[in-house]
PDB file of N, CA and C in Angstrom:
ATOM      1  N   UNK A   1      13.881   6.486  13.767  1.00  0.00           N
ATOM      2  CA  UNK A   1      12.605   5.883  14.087  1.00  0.00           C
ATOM      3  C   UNK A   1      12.801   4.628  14.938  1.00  0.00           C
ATOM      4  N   UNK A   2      13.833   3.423  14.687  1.00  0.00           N
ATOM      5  CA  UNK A   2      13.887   2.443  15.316  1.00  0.00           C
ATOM      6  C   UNK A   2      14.446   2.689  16.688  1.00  0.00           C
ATOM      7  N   UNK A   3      15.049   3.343  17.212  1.00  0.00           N
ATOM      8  CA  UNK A   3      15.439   4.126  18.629  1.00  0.00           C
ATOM      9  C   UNK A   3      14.260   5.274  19.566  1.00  0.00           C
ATOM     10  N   UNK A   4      13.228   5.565  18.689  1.00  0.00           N
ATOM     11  CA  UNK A   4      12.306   6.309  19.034  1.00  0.00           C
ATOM     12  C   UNK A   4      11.351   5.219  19.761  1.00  0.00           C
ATOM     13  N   UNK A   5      11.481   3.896  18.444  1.00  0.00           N
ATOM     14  CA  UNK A   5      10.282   3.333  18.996  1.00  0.00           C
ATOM     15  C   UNK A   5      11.122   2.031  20.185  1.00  0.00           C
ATOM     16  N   UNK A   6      12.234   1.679  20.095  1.00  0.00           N
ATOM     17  CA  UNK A   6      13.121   0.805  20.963  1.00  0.00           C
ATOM     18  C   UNK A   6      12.654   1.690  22.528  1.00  0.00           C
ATOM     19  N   UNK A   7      12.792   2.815  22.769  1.00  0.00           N
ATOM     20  CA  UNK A   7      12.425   3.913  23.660  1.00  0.00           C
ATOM     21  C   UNK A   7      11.195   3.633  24.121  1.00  0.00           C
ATOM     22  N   UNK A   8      10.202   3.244  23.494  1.00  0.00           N
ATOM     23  CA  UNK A   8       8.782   3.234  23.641  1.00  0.00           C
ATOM     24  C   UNK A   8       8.708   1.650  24.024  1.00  0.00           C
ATOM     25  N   UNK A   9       8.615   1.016  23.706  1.00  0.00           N
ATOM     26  CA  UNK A   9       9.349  -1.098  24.041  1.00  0.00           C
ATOM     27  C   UNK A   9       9.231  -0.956  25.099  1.00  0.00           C
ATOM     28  N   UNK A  10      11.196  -0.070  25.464  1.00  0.00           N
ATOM     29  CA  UNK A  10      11.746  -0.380  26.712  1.00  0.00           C
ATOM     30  C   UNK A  10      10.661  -0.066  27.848  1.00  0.00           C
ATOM     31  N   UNK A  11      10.146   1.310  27.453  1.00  0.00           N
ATOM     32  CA  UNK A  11       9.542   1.502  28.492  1.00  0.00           C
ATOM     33  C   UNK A  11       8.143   1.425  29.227  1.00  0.00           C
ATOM     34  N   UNK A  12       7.290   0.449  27.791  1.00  0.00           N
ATOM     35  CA  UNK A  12       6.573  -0.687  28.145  1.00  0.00           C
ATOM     36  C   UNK A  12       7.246  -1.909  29.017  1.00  0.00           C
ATOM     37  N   UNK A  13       7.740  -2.256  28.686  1.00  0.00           N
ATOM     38  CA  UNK A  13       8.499  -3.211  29.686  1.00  0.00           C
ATOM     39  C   UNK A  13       8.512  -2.997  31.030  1.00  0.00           C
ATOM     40  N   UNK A  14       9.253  -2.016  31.291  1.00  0.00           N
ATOM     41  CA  UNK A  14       9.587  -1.707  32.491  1.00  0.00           C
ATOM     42  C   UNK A  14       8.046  -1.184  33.421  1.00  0.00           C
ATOM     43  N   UNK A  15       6.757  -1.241  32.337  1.00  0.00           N
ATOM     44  CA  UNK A  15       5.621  -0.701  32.969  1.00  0.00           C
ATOM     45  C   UNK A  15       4.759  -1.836  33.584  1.00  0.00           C
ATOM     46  N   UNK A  16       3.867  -1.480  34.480  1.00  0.00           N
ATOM     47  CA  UNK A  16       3.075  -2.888  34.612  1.00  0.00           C
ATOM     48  C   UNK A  16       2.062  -3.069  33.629  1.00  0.00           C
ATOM     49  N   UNK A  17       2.023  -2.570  32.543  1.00  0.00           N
ATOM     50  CA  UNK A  17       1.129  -3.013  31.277  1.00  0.00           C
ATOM     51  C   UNK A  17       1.623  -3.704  30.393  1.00  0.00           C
ATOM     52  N   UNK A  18       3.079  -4.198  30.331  1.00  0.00           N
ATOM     53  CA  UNK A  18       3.685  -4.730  29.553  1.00  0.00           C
ATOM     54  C   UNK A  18       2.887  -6.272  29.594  1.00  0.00           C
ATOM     55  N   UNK A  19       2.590  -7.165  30.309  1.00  0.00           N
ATOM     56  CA  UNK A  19       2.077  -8.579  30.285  1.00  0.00           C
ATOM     57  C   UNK A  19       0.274  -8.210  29.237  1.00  0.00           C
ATOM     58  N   UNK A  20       0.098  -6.857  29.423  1.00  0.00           N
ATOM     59  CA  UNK A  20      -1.653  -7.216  29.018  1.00  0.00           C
ATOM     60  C   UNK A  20      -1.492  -5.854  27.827  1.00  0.00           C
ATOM     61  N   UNK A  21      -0.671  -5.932  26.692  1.00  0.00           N
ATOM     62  CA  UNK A  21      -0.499  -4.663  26.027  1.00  0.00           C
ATOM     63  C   UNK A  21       0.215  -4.980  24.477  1.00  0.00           C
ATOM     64  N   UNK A  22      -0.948  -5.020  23.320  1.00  0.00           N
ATOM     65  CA  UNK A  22      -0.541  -5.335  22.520  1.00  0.00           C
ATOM     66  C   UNK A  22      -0.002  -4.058  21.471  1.00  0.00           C
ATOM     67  N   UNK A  23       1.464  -4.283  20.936  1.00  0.00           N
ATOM     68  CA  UNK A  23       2.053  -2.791  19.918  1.00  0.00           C
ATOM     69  C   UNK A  23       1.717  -3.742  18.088  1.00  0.00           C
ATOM     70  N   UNK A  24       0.716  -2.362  18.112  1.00  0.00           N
ATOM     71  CA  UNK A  24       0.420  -2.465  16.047  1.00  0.00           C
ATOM     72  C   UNK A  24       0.892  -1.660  15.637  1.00  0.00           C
ATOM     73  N   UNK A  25       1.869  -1.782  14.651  1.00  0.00           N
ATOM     74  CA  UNK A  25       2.574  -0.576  14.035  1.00  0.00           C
ATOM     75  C   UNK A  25       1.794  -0.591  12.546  1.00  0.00           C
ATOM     76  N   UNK A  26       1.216   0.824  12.166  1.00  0.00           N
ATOM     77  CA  UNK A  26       0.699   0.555  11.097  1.00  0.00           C
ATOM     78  C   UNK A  26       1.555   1.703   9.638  1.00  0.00           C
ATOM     79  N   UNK A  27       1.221   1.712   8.429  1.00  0.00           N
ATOM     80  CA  UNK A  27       1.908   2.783   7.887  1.00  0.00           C
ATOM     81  C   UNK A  27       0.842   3.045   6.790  1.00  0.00           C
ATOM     82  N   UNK A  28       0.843   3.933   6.129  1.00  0.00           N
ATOM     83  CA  UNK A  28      -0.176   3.872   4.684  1.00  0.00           C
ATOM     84  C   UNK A  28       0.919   4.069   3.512  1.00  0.00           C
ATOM     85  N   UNK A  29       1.586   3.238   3.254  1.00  0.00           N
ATOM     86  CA  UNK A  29       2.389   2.841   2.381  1.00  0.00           C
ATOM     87  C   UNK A  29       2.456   1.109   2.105  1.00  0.00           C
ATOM     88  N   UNK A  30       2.737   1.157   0.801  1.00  0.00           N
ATOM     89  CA  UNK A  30       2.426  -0.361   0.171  1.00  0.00           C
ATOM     90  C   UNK A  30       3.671  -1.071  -0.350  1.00  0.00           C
ATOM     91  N   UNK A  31       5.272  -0.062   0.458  1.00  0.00           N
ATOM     92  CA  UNK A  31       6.652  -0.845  -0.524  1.00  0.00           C
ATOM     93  C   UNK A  31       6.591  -2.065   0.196  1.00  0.00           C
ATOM     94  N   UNK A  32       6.606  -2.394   1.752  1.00  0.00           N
ATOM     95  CA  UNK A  32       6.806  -3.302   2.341  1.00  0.00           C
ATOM     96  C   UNK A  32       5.689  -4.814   1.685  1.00  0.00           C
ATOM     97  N   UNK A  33       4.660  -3.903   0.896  1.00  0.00           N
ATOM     98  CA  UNK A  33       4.200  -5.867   0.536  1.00  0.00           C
ATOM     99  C   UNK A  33       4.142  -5.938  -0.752  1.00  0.00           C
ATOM    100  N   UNK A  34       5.539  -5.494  -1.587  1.00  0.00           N
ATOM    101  CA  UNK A  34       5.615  -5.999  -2.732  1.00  0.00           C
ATOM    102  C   UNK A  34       4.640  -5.416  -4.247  1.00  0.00           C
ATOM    103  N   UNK A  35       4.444  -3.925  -3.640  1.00  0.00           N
ATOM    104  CA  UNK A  35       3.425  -3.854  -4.446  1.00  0.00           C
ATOM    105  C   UNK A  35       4.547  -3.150  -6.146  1.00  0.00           C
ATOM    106  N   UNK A  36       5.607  -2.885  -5.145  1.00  0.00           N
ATOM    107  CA  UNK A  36       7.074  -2.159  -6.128  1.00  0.00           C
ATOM    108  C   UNK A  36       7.941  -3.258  -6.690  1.00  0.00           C
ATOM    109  N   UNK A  37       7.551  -4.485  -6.255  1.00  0.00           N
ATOM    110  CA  UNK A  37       8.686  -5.441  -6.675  1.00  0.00           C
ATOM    111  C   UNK A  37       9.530  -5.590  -5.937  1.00  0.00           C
ATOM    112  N   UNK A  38       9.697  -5.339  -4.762  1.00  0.00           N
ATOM    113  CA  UNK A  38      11.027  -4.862  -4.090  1.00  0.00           C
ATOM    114  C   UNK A  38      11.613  -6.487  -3.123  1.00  0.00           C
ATOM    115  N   UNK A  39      10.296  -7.126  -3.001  1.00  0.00           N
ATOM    116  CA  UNK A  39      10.015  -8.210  -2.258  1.00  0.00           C
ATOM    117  C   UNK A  39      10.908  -9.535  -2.951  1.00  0.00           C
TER     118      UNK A  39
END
């Protein structure tokens, strides 16, 4: 996944939308805010 999306970055960058182009990564999972303790 992190090379899929590094792929997708790069090649914003290299686009002319990169200055006016905001990336939201979203998920429907709740480990990342602690809802498991994991935090």
């Amino acid at each position: 996944m992190d090379d899929q999306v590094g792929k997708v970055l790069d090649a914003l960058n290299d686009s002319k939308f990169a200055e006016n182009t905001m990336v939201v990564f979203t998920a429907d999972r709740g480990w990342n805010f602690g809802e498991k303790d994991y935090l």
